[in-house]
PDB file of N, CA and C in Angstrom:
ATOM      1  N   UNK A   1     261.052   5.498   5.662  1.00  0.00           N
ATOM      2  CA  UNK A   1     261.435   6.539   6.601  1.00  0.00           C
ATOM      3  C   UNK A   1     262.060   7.687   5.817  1.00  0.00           C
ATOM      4  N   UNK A   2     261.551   8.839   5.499  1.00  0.00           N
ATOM      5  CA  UNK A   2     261.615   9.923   4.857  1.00  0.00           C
ATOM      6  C   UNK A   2     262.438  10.836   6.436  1.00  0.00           C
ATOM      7  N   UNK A   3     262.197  11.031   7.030  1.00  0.00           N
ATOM      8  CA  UNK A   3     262.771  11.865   8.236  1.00  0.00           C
ATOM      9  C   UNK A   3     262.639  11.732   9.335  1.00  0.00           C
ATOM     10  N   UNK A   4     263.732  12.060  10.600  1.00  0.00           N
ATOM     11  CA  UNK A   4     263.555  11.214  11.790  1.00  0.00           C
ATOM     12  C   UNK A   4     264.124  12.927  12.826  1.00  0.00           C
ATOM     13  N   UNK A   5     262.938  12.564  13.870  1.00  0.00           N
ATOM     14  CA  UNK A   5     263.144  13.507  14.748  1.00  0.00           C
ATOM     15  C   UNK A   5     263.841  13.114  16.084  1.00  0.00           C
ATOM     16  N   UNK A   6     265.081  13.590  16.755  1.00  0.00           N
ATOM     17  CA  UNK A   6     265.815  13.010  17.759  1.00  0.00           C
ATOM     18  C   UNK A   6     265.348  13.830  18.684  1.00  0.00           C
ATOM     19  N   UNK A   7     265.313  13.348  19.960  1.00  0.00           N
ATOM     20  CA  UNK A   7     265.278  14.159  21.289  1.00  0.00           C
ATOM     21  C   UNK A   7     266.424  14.779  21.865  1.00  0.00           C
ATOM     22  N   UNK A   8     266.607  15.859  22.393  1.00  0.00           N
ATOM     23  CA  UNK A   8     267.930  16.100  22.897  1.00  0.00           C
ATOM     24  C   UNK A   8     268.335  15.391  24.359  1.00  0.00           C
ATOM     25  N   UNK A   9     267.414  14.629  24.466  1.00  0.00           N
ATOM     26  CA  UNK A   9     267.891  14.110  26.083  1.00  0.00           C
ATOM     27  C   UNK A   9     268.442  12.557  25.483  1.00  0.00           C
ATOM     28  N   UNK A  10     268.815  12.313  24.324  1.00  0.00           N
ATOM     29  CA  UNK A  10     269.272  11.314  23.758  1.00  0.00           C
ATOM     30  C   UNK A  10     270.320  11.111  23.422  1.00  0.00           C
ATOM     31  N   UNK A  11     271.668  10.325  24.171  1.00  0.00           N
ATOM     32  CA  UNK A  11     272.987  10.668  23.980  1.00  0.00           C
ATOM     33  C   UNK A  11     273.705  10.052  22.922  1.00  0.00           C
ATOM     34  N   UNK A  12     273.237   8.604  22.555  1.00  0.00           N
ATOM     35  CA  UNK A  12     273.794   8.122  21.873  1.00  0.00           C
ATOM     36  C   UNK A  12     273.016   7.226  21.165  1.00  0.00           C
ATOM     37  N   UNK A  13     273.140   7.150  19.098  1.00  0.00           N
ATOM     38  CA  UNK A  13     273.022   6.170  18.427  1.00  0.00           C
ATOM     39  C   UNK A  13     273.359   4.997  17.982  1.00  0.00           C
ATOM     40  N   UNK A  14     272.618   4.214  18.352  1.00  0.00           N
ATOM     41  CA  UNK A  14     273.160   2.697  18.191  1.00  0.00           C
ATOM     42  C   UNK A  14     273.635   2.358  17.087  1.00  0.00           C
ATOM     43  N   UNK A  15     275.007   1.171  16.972  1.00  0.00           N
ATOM     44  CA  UNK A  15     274.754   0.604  15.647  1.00  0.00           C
ATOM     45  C   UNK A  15     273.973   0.331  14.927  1.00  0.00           C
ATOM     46  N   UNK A  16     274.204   0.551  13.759  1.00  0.00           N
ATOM     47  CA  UNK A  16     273.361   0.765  12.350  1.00  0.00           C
ATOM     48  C   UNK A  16     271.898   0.637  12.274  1.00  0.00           C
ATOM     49  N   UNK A  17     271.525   1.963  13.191  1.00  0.00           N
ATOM     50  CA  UNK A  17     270.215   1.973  13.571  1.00  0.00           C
ATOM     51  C   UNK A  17     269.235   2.886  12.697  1.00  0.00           C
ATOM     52  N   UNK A  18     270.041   3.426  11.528  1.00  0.00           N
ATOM     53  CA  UNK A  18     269.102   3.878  10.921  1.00  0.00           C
ATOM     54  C   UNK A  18     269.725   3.434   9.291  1.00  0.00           C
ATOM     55  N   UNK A  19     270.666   2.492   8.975  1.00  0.00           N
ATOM     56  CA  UNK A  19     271.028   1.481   8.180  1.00  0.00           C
ATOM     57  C   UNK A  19     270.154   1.296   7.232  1.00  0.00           C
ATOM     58  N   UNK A  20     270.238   1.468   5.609  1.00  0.00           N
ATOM     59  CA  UNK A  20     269.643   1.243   4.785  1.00  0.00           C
ATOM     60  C   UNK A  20     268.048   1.667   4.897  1.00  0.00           C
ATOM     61  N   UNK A  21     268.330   3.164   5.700  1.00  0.00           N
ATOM     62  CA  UNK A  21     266.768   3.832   4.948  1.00  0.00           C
ATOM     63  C   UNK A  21     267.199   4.677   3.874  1.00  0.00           C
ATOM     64  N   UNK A  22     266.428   3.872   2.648  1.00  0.00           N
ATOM     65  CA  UNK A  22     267.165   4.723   1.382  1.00  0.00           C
ATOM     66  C   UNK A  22     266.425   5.934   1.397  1.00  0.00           C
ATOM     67  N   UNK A  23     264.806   5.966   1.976  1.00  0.00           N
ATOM     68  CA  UNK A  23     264.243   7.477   1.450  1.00  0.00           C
ATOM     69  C   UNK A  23     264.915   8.406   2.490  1.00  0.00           C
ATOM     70  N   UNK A  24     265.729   9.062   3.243  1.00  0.00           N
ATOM     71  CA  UNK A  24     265.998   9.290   4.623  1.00  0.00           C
ATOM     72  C   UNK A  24     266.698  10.486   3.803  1.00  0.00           C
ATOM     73  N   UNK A  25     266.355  11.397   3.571  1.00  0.00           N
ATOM     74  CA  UNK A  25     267.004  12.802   2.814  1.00  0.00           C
ATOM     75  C   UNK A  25     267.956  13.858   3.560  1.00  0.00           C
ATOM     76  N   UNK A  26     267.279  14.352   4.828  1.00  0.00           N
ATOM     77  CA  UNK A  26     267.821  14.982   5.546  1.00  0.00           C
ATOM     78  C   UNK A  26     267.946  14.795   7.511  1.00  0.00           C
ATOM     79  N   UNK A  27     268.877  14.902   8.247  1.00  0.00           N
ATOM     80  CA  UNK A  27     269.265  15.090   9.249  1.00  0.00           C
ATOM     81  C   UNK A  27     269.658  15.347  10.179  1.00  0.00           C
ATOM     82  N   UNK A  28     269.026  16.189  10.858  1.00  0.00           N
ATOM     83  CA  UNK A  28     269.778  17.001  12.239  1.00  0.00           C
ATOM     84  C   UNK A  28     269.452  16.643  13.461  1.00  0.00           C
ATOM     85  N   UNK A  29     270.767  16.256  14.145  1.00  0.00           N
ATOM     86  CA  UNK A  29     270.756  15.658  15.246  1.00  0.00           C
ATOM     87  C   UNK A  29     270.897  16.640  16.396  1.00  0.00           C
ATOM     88  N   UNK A  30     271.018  16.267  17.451  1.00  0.00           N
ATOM     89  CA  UNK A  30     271.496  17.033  18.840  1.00  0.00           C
ATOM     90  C   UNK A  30     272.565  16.763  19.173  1.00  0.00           C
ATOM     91  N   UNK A  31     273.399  17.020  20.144  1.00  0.00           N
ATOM     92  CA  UNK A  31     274.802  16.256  20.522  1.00  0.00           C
ATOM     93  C   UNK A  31     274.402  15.044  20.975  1.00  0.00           C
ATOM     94  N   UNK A  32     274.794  13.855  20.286  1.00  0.00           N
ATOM     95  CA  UNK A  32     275.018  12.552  20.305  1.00  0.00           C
ATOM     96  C   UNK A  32     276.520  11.652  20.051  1.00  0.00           C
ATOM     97  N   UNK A  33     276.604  10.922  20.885  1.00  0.00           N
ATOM     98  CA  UNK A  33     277.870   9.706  20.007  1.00  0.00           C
ATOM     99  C   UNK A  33     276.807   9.066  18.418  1.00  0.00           C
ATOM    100  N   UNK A  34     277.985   9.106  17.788  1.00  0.00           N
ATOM    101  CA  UNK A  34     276.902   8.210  16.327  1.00  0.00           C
ATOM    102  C   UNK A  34     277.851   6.842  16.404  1.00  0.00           C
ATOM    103  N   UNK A  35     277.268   5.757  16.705  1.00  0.00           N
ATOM    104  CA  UNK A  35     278.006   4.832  16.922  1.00  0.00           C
ATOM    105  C   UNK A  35     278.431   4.360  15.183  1.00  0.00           C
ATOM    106  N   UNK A  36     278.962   3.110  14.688  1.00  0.00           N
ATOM    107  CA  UNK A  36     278.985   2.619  13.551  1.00  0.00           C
ATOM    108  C   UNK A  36     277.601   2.111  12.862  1.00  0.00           C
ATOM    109  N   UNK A  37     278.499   2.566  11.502  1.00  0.00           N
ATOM    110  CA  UNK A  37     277.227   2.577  10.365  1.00  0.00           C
ATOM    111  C   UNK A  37     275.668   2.718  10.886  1.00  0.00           C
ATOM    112  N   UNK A  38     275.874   4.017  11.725  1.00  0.00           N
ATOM    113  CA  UNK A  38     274.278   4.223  12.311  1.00  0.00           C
ATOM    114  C   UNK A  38     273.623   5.249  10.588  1.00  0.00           C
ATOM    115  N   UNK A  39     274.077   5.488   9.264  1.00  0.00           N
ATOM    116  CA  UNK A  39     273.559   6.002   8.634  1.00  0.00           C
ATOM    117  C   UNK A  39     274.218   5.389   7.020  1.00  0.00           C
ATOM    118  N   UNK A  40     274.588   4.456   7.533  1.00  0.00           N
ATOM    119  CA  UNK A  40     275.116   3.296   6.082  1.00  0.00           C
ATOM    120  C   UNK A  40     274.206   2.781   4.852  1.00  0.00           C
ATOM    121  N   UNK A  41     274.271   3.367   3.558  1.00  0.00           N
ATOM    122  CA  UNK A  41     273.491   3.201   2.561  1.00  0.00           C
ATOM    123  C   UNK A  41     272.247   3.543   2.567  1.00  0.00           C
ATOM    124  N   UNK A  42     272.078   4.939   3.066  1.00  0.00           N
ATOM    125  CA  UNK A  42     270.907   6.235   3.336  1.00  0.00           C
ATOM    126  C   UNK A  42     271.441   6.435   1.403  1.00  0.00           C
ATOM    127  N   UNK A  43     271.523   6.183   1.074  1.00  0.00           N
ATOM    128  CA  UNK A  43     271.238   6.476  -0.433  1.00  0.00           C
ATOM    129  C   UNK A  43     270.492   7.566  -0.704  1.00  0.00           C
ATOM    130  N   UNK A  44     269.660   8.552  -0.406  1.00  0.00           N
ATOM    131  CA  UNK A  44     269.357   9.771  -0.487  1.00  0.00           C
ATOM    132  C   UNK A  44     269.239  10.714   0.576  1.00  0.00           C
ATOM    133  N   UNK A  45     270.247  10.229   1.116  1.00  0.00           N
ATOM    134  CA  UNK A  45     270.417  11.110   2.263  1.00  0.00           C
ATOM    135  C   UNK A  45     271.263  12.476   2.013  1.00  0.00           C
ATOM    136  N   UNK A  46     271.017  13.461   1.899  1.00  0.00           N
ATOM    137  CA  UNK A  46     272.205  14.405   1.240  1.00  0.00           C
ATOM    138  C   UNK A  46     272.202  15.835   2.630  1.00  0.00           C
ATOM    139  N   UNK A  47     272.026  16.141   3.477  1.00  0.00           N
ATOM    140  CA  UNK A  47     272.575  16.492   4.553  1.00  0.00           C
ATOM    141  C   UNK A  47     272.313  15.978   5.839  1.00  0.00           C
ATOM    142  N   UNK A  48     273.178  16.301   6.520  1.00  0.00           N
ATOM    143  CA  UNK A  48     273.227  15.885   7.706  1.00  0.00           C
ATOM    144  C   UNK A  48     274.258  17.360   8.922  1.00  0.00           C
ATOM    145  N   UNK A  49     273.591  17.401  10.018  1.00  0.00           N
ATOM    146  CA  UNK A  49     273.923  18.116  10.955  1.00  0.00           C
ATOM    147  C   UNK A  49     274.063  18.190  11.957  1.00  0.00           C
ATOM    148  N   UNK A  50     275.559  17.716  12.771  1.00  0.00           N
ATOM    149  CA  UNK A  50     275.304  17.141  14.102  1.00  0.00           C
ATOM    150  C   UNK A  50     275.562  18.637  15.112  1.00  0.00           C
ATOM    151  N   UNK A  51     274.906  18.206  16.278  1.00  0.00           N
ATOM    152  CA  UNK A  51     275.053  19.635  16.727  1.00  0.00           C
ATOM    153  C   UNK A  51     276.323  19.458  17.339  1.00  0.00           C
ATOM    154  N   UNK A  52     276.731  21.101  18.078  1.00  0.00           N
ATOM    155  CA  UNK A  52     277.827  21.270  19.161  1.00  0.00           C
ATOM    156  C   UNK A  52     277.633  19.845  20.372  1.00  0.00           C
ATOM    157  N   UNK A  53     278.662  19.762  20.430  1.00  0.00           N
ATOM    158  CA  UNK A  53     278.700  18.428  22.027  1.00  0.00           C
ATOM    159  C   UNK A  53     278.488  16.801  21.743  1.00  0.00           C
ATOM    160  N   UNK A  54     278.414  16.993  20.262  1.00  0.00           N
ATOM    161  CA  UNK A  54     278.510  15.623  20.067  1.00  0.00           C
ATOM    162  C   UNK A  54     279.902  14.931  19.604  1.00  0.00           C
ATOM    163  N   UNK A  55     280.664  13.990  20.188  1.00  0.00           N
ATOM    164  CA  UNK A  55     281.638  13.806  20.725  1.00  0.00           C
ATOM    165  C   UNK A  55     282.365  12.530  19.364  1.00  0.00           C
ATOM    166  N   UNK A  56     281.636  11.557  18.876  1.00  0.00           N
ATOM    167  CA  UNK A  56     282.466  10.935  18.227  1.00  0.00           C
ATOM    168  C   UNK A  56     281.482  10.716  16.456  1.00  0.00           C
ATOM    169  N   UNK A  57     282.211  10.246  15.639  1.00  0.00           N
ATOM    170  CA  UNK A  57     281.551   9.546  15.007  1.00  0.00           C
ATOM    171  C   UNK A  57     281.835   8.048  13.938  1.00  0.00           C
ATOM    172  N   UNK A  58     281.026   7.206  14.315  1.00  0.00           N
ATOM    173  CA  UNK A  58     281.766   5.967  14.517  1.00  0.00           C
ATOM    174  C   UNK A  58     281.925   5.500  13.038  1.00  0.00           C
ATOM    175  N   UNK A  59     283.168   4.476  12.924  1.00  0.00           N
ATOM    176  CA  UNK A  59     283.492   4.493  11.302  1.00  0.00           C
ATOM    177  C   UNK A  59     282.367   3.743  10.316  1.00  0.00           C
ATOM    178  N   UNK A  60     282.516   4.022   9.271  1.00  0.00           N
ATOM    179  CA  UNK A  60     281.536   4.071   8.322  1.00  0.00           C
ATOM    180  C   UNK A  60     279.894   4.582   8.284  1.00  0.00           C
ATOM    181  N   UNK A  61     279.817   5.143   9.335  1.00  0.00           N
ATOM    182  CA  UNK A  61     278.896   5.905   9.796  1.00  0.00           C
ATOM    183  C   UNK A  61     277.503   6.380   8.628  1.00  0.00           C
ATOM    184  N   UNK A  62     278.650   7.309   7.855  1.00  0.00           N
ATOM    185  CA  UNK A  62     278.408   7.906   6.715  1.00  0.00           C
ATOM    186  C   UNK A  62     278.512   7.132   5.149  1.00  0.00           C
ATOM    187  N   UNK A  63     278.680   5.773   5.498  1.00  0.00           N
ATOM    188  CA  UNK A  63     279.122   4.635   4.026  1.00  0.00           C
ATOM    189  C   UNK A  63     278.290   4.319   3.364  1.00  0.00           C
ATOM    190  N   UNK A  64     278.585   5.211   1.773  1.00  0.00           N
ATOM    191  CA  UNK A  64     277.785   4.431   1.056  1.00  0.00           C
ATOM    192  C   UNK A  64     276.550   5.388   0.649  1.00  0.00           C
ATOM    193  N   UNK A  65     276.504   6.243   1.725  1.00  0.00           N
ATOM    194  CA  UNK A  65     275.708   7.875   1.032  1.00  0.00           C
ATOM    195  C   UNK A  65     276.042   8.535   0.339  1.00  0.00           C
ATOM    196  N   UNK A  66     275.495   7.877  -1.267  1.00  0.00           N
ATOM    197  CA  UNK A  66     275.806   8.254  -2.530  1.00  0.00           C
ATOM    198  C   UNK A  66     274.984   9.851  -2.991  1.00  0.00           C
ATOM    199  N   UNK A  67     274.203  10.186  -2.408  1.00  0.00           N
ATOM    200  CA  UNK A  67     273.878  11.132  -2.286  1.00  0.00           C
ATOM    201  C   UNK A  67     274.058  12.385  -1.179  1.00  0.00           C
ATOM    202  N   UNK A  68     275.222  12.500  -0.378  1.00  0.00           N
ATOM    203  CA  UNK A  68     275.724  13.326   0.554  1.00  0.00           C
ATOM    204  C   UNK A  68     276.533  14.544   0.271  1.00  0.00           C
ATOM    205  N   UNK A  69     275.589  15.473  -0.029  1.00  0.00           N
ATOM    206  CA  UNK A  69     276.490  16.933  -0.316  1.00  0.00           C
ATOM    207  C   UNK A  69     276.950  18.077   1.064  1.00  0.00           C
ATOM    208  N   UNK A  70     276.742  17.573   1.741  1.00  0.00           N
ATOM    209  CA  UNK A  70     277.033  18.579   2.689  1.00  0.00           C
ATOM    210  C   UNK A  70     276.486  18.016   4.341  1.00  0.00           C
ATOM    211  N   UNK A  71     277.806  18.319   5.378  1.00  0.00           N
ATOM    212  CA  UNK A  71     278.004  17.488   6.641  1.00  0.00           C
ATOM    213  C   UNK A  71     278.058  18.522   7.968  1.00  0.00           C
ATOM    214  N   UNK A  72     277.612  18.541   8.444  1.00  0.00           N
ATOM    215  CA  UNK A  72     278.601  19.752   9.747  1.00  0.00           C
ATOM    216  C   UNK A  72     279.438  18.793  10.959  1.00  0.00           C
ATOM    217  N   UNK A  73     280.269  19.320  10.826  1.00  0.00           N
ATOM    218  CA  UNK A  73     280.807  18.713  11.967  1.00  0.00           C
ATOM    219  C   UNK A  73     281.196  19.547  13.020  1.00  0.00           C
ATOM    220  N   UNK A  74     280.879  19.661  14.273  1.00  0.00           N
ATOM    221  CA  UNK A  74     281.173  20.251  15.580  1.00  0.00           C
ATOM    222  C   UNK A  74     282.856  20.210  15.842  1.00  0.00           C
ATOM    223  N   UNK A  75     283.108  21.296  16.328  1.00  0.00           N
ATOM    224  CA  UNK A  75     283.806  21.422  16.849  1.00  0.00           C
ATOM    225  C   UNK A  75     284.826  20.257  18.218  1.00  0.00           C
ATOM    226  N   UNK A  76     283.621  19.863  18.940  1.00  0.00           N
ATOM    227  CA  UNK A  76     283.953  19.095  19.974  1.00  0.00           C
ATOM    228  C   UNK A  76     284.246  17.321  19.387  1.00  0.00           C
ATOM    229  N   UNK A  77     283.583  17.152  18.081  1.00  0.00           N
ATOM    230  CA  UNK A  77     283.834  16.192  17.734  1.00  0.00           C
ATOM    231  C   UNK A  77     285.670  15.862  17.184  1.00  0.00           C
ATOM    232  N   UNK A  78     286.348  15.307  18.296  1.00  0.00           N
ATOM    233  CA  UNK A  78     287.897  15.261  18.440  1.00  0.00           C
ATOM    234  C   UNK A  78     288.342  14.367  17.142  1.00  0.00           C
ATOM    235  N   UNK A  79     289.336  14.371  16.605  1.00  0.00           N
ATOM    236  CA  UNK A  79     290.004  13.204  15.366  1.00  0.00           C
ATOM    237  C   UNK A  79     290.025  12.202  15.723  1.00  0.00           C
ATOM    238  N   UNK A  80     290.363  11.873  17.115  1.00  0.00           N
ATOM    239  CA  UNK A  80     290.447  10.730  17.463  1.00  0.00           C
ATOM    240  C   UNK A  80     289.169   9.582  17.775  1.00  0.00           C
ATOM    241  N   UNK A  81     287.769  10.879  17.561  1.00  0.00           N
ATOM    242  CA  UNK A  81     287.034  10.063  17.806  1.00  0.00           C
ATOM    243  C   UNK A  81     285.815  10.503  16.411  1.00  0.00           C
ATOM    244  N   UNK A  82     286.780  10.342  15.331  1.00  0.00           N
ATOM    245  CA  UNK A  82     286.009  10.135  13.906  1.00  0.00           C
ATOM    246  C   UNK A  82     287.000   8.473  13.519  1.00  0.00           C
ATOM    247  N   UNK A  83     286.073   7.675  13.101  1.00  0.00           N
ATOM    248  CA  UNK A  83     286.086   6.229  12.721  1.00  0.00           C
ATOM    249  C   UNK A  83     286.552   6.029  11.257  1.00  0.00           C
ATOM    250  N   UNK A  84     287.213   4.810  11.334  1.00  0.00           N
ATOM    251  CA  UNK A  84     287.747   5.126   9.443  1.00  0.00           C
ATOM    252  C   UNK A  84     286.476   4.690   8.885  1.00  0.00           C
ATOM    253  N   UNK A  85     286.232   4.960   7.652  1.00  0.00           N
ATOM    254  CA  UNK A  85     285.864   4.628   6.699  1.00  0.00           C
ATOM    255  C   UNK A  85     284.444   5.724   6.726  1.00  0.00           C
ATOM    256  N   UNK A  86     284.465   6.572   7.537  1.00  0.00           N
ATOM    257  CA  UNK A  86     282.995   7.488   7.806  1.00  0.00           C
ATOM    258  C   UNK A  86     282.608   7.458   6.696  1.00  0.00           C
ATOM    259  N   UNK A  87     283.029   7.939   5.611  1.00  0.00           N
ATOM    260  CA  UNK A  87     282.526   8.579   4.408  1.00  0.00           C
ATOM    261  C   UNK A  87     282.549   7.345   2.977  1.00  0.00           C
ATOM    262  N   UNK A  88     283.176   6.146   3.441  1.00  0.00           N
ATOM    263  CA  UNK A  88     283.384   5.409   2.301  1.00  0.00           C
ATOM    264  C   UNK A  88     282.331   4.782   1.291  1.00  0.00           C
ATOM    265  N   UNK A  89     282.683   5.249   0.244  1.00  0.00           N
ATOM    266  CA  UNK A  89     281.137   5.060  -0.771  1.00  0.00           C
ATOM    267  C   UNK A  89     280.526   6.150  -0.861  1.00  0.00           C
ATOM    268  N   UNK A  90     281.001   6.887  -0.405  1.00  0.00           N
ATOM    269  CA  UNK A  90     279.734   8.567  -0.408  1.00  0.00           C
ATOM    270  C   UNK A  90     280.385   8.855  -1.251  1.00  0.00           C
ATOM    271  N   UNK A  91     279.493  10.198  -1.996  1.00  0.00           N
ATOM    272  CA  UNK A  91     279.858  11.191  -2.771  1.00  0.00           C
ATOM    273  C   UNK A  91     281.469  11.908  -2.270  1.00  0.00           C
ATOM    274  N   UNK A  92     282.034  11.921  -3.560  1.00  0.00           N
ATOM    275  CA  UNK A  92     283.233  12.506  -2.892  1.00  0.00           C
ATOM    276  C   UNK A  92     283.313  13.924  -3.232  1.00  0.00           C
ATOM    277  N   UNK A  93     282.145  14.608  -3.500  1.00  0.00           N
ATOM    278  CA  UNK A  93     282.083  15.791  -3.722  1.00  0.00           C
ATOM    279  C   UNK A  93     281.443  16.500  -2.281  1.00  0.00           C
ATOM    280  N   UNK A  94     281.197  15.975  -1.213  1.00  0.00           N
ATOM    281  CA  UNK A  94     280.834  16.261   0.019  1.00  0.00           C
ATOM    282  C   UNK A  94     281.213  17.385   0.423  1.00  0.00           C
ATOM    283  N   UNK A  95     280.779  18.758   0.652  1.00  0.00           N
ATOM    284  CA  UNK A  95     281.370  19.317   1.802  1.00  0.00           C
ATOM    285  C   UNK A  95     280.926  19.254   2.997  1.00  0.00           C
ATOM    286  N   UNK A  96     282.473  18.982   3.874  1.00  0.00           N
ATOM    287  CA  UNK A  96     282.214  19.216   5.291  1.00  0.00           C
ATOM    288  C   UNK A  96     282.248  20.893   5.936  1.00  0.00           C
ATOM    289  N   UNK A  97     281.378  21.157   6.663  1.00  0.00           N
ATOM    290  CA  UNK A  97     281.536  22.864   7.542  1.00  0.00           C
ATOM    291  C   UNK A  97     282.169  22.448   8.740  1.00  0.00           C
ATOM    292  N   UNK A  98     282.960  22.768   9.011  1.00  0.00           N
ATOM    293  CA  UNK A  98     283.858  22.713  10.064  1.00  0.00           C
ATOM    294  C   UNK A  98     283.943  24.271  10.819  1.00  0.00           C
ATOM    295  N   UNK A  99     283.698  24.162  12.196  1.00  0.00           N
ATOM    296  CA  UNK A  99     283.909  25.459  12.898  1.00  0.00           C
ATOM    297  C   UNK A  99     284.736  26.513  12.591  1.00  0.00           C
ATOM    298  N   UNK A 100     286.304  25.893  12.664  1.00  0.00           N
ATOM    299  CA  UNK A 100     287.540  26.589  12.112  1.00  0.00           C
ATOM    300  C   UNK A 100     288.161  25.589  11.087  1.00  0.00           C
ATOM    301  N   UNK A 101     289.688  26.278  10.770  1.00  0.00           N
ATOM    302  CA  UNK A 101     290.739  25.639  10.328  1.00  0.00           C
ATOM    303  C   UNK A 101     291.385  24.975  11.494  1.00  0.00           C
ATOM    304  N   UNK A 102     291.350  25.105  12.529  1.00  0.00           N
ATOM    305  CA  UNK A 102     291.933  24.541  13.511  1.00  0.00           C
ATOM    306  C   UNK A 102     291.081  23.236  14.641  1.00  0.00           C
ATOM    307  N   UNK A 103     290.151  22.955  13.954  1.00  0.00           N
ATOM    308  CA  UNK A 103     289.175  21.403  14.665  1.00  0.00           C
ATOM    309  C   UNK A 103     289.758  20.801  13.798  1.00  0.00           C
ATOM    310  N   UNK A 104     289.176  19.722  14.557  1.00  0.00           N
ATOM    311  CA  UNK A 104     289.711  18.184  14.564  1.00  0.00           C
ATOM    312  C   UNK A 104     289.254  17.446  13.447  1.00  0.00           C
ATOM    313  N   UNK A 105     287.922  18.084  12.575  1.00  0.00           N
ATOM    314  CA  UNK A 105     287.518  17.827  11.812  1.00  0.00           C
ATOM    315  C   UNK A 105     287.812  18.604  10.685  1.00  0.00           C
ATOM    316  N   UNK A 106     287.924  19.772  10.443  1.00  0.00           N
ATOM    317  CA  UNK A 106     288.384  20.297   9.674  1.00  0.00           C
ATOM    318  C   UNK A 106     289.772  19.320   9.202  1.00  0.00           C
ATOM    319  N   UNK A 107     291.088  19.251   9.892  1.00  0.00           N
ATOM    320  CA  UNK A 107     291.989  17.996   9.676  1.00  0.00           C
ATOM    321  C   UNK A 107     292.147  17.058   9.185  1.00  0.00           C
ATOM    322  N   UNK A 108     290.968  16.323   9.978  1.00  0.00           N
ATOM    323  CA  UNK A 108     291.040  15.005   9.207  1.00  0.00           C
ATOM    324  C   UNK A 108     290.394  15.063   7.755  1.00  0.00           C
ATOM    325  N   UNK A 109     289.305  15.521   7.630  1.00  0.00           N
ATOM    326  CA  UNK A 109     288.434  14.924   6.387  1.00  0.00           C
ATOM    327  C   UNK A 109     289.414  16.317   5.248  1.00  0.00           C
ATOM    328  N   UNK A 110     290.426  17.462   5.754  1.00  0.00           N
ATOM    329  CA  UNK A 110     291.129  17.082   4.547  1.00  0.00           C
ATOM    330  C   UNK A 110     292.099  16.639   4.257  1.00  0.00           C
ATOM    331  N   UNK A 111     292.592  15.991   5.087  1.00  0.00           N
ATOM    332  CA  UNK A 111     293.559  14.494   5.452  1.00  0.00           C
ATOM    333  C   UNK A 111     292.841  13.548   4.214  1.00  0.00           C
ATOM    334  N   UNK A 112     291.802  13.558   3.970  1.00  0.00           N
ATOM    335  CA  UNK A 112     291.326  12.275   3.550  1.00  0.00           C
ATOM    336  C   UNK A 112     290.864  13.054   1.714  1.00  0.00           C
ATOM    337  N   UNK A 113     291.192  14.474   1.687  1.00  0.00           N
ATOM    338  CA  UNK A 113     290.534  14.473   0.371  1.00  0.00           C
ATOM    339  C   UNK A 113     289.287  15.249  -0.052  1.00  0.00           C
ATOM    340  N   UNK A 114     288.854  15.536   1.105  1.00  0.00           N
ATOM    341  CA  UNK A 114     287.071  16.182   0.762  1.00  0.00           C
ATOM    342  C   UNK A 114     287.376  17.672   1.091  1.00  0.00           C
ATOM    343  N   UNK A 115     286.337  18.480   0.257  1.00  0.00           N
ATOM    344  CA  UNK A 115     286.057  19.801   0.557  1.00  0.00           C
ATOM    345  C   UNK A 115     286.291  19.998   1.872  1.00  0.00           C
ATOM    346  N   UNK A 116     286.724  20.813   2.580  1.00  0.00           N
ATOM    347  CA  UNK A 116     286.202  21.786   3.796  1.00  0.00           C
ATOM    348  C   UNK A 116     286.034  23.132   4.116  1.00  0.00           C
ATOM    349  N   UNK A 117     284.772  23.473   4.790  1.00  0.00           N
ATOM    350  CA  UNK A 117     284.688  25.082   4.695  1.00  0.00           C
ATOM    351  C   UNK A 117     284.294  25.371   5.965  1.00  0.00           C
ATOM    352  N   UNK A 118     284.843  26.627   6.121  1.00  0.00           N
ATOM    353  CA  UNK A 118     284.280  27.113   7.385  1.00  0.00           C
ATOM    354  C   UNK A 118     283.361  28.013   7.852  1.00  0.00           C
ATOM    355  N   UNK A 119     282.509  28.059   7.104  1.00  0.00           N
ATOM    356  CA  UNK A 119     281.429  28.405   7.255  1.00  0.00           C
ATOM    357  C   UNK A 119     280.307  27.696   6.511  1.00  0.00           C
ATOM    358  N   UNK A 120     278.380  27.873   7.173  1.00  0.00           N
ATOM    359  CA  UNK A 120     277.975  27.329   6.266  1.00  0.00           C
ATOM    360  C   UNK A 120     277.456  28.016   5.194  1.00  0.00           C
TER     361      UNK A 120
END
């Protein structure tokens, strides 16, 4: 699985439903929940783009994408509903684009250490 096309009438990704596709390079979603490790050891996965309205993203989500340079995170996606370990095992050279300095994401992930910018 080299690339995967989502529908927008599709709200939410299941656990680790796209789990160890190593060829899986790039990703843009629609507003979705990303449940856990729905993108765990994508090993060449190096962007990803969730749109506006997608609401959580579940921990370790992002684990283990040793190849992940760059993330967007929405605005609407709240702190409280980013999961620990999203990023664990990834590149820690990641940048996240965050709307503002003032989301929820912008916060946390540099709470945790990683680039953030606000723009892309």
């Amino acid at each position: 699985l080299t690339s995967i096309e989502i529908s927008d009438t599709l709200t939410s990704i299941g656990e680790a439903a796209f789990e160890n596709c190593v060829s899986l390079k790039k990703i843009s979603l629609p507003a979705v929940e990303l449940n856990n490790s729905v993108f765990g050891n994508c090993t060449a996965l190096e962007t990803a783009k969730l749109a506006e309205g997608s609401k959580s993203i579940g921990s370790y989500c992002f684990s283990n994408c040793t190849s992940l340079k760059y993330i967007v995170v929405p605005e609407s996606v709240m702190k409280a509903n980013i999961g620990t370990g999203v990023l664990e095992g990834a590149n820690k050279d990641v940048y996240i684009v965050s709307p503002s300095t003032d989301s929820a994401a912008y916060e946390y992930f540099s709470e945790k250490g990683y680039a953030v910018t606000t723009h892309e």
